[in-house]
Protein backbone atom coordinates (compact mmCIF):
# COMPACT_ATOMS: atom_id res chain seq x y z
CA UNK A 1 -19.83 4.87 -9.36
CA UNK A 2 -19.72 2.74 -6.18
CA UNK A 3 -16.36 1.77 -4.88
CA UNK A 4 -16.19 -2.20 -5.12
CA UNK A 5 -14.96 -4.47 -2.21
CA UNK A 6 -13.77 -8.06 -2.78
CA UNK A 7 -14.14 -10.09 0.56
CA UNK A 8 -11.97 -13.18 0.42
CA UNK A 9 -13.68 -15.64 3.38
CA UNK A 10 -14.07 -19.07 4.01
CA UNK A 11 -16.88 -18.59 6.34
CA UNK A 12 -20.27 -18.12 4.55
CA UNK A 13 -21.97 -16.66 7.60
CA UNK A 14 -19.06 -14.13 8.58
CA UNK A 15 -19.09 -13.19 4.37
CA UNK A 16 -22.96 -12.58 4.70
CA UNK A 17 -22.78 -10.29 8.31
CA UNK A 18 -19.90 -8.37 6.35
CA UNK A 19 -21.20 -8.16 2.88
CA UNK A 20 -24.72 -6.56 4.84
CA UNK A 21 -22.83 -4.06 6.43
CA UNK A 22 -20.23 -2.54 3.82
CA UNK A 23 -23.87 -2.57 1.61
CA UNK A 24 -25.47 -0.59 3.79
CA UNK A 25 -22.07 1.80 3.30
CA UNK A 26 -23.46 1.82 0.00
CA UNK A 27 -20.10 -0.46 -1.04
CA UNK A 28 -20.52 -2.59 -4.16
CA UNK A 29 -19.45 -6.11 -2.59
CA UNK A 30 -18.32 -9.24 -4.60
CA UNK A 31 -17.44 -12.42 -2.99
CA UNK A 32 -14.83 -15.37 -2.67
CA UNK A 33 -14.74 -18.32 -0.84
CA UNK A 34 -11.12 -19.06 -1.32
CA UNK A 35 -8.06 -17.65 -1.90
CA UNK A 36 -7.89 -19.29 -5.78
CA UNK A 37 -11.32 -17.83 -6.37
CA UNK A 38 -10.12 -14.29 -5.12
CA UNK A 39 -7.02 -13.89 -6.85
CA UNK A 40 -9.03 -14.72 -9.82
CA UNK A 41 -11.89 -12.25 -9.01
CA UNK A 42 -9.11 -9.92 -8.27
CA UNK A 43 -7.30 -10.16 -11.88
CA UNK A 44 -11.06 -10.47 -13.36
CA UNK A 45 -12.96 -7.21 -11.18
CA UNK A 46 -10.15 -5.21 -10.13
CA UNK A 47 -12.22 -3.91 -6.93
CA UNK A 48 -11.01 -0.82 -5.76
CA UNK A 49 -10.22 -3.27 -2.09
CA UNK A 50 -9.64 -6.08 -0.56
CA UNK A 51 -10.94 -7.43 2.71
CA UNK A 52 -8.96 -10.95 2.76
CA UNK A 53 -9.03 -13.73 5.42
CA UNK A 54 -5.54 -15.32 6.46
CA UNK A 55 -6.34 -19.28 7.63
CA UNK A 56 -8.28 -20.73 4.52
CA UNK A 57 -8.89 -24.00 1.99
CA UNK A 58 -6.95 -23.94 -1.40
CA UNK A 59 -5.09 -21.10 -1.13
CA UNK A 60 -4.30 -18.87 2.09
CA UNK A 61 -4.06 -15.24 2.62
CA UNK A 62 -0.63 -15.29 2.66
CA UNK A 63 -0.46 -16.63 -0.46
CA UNK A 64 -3.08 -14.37 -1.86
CA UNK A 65 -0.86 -11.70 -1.51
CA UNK A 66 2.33 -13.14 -2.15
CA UNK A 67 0.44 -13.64 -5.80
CA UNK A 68 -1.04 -10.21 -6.12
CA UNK A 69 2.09 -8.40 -5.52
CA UNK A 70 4.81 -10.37 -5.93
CA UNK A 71 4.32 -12.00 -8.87
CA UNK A 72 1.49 -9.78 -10.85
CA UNK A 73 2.60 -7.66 -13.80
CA UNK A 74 -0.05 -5.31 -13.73
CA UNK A 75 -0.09 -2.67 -11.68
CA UNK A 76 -3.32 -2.05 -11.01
CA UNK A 77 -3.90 -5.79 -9.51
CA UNK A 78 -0.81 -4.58 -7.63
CA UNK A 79 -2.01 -1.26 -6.00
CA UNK A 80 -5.42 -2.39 -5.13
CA UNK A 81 -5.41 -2.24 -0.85
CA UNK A 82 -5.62 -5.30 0.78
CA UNK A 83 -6.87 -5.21 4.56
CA UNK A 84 -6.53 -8.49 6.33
CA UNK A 85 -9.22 -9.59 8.53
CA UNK A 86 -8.59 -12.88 10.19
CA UNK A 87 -9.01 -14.84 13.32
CA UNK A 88 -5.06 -15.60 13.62
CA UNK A 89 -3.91 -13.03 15.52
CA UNK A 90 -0.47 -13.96 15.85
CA UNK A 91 1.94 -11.32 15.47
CA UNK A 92 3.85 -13.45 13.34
CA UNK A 93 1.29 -13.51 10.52
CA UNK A 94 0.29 -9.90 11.30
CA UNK A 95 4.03 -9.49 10.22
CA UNK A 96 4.18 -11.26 7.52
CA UNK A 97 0.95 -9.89 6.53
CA UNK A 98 2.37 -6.20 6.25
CA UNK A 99 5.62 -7.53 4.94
CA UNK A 100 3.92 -8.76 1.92
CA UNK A 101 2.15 -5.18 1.94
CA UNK A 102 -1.83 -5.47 3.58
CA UNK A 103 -2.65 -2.25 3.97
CA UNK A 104 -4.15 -3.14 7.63
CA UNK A 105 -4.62 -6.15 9.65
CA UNK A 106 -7.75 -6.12 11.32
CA UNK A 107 -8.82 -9.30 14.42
CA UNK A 108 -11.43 -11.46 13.93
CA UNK A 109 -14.33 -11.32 15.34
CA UNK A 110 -15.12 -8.23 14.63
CA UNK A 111 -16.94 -6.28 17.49
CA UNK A 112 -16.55 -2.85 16.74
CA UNK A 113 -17.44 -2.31 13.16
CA UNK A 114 -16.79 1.15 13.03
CA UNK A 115 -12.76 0.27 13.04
CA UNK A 116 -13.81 -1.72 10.01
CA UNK A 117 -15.50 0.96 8.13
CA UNK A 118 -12.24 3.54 9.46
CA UNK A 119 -9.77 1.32 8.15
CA UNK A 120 -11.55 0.52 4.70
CA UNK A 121 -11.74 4.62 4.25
CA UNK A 122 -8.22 5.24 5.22
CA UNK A 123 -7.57 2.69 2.56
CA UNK A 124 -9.39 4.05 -0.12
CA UNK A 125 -8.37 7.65 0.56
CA UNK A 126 -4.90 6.49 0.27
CA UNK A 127 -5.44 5.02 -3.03
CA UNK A 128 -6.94 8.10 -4.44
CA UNK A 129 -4.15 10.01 -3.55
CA UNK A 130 -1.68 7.82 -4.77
CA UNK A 131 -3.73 7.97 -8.16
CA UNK A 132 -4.03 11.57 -7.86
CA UNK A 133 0.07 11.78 -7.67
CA UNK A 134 0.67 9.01 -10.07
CA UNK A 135 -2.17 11.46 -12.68
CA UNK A 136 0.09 14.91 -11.89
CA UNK A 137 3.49 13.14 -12.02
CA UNK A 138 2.27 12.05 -15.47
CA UNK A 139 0.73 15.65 -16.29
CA UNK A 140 4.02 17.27 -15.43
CA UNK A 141 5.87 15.06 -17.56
CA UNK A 142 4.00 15.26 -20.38
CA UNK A 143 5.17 19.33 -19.85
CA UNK A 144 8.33 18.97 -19.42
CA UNK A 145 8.32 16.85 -22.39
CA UNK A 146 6.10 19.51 -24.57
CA UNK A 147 8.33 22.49 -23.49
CA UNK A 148 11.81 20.53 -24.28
CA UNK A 149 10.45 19.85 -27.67
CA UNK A 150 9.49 23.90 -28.13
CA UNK A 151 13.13 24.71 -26.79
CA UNK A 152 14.62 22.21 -28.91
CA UNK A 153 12.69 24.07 -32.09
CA UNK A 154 13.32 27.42 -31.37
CA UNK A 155 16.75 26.28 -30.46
CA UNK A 156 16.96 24.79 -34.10
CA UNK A 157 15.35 27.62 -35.73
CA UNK A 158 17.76 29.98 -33.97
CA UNK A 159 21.07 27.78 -35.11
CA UNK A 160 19.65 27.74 -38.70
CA UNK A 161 19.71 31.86 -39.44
C-alpha cells in the first residue's frame, strides 16, 4: 500500500512540480489549495503526511496545525507528521511552526529536492516506530493483564481448599 502525502499549497504550479516528484517516489499524493480544504482532507484521508505551506488564503499554516493538534480528538489526525514547506523563512514562524509540533520546516523554493525526499522519510520512519511502540506497549498490556487474571484464579482456587 503506498504511503499517502497531503500537500497543503496555495500555488498551483509549486503543487504540480511537487506532486510530480513525490509520484515519481512512488508516493500516493492528494491535494489542497487551502488550509480549510486540508484540514478537511486531513480528517477525511488521514494521509500518512503532511507537506503544508505557512502564508495562505482562508486558513494559514499556522492555523492548520493549531486545528490538527490542538483541538482534534482523534489521535490519528493528531500523529500524522506535518513538514512545513513555506517561503516565510522567518525564524519566528519556523518557531512557532515546531511549537505547534511540524515535524520539519523546510524553505521555499526548494532547490535541493533530495532534503525534501530526506526529511519526508525521516518523517515516516518516525511514525512507524512510534506505531510500532504504541502496538507492543498495547501487546504487553494485554499480558500483564492476561497473567494478573491467571494469578488472581489460581490465587482464588488456592484460598478456596
Amino acid at each position: 500500500m503506498a504511503t499517502t502525502i497531503l500537500l497543503i499549497d496555495d500555488e498551483e504550479n509549486f503543487r504540480k512540480s511537487i506532486q510530480y516528484f513525490l509520484e515519481d517516489l512512488d508516493y500516493s499524493v492528494i491535494t489542497a489549495e487551502n488550509g480549510e480544504l486540508g484540514v478537511q482532507r486531513i480528517i477525511d484521508d488521514l494521509p500518512d503526511l503532511v507537506l503544508l505551506d505557512l502564508c495562505m488564503p482562508v486558513m494559514s499554516g499556522l492555523a492548520v496545525l493549531e486545528k490538527i493538534h490542538h483541538s482534534s480528538n482523534n489521535p490519528a489526525v493528531k500523529n500524522i507528521p506535518i513538514i512545513v514547506v513555506s517561503g516565510n523563512g522567518m525564524m519566528d514562524d519556523v518557531v512557532k511552526a515546531l511549537r505547534c509540533r511540524a515535524f520539519d520546516f523546510i524553505t521555499k523554493p526548494i532547490t535541493d529536492f533530495v532534503v525534501l525526499e530526506h526529511a519526508i522519510t525521516k518523517a515516516i520512519q518516525h511514525t512507524k516506530l512510534l506505531k510500532e511502540n504504541q502496538q507492543y506497549q498495547q501487546h504487553l498490556e494485554e499480558e500483564i493483564a492476561k497473567r494478573t487474571r491467571r494469578l488472581n484464579e489460581t490465587f482464588d482456587m488456592l484460598v478456596s481448599e
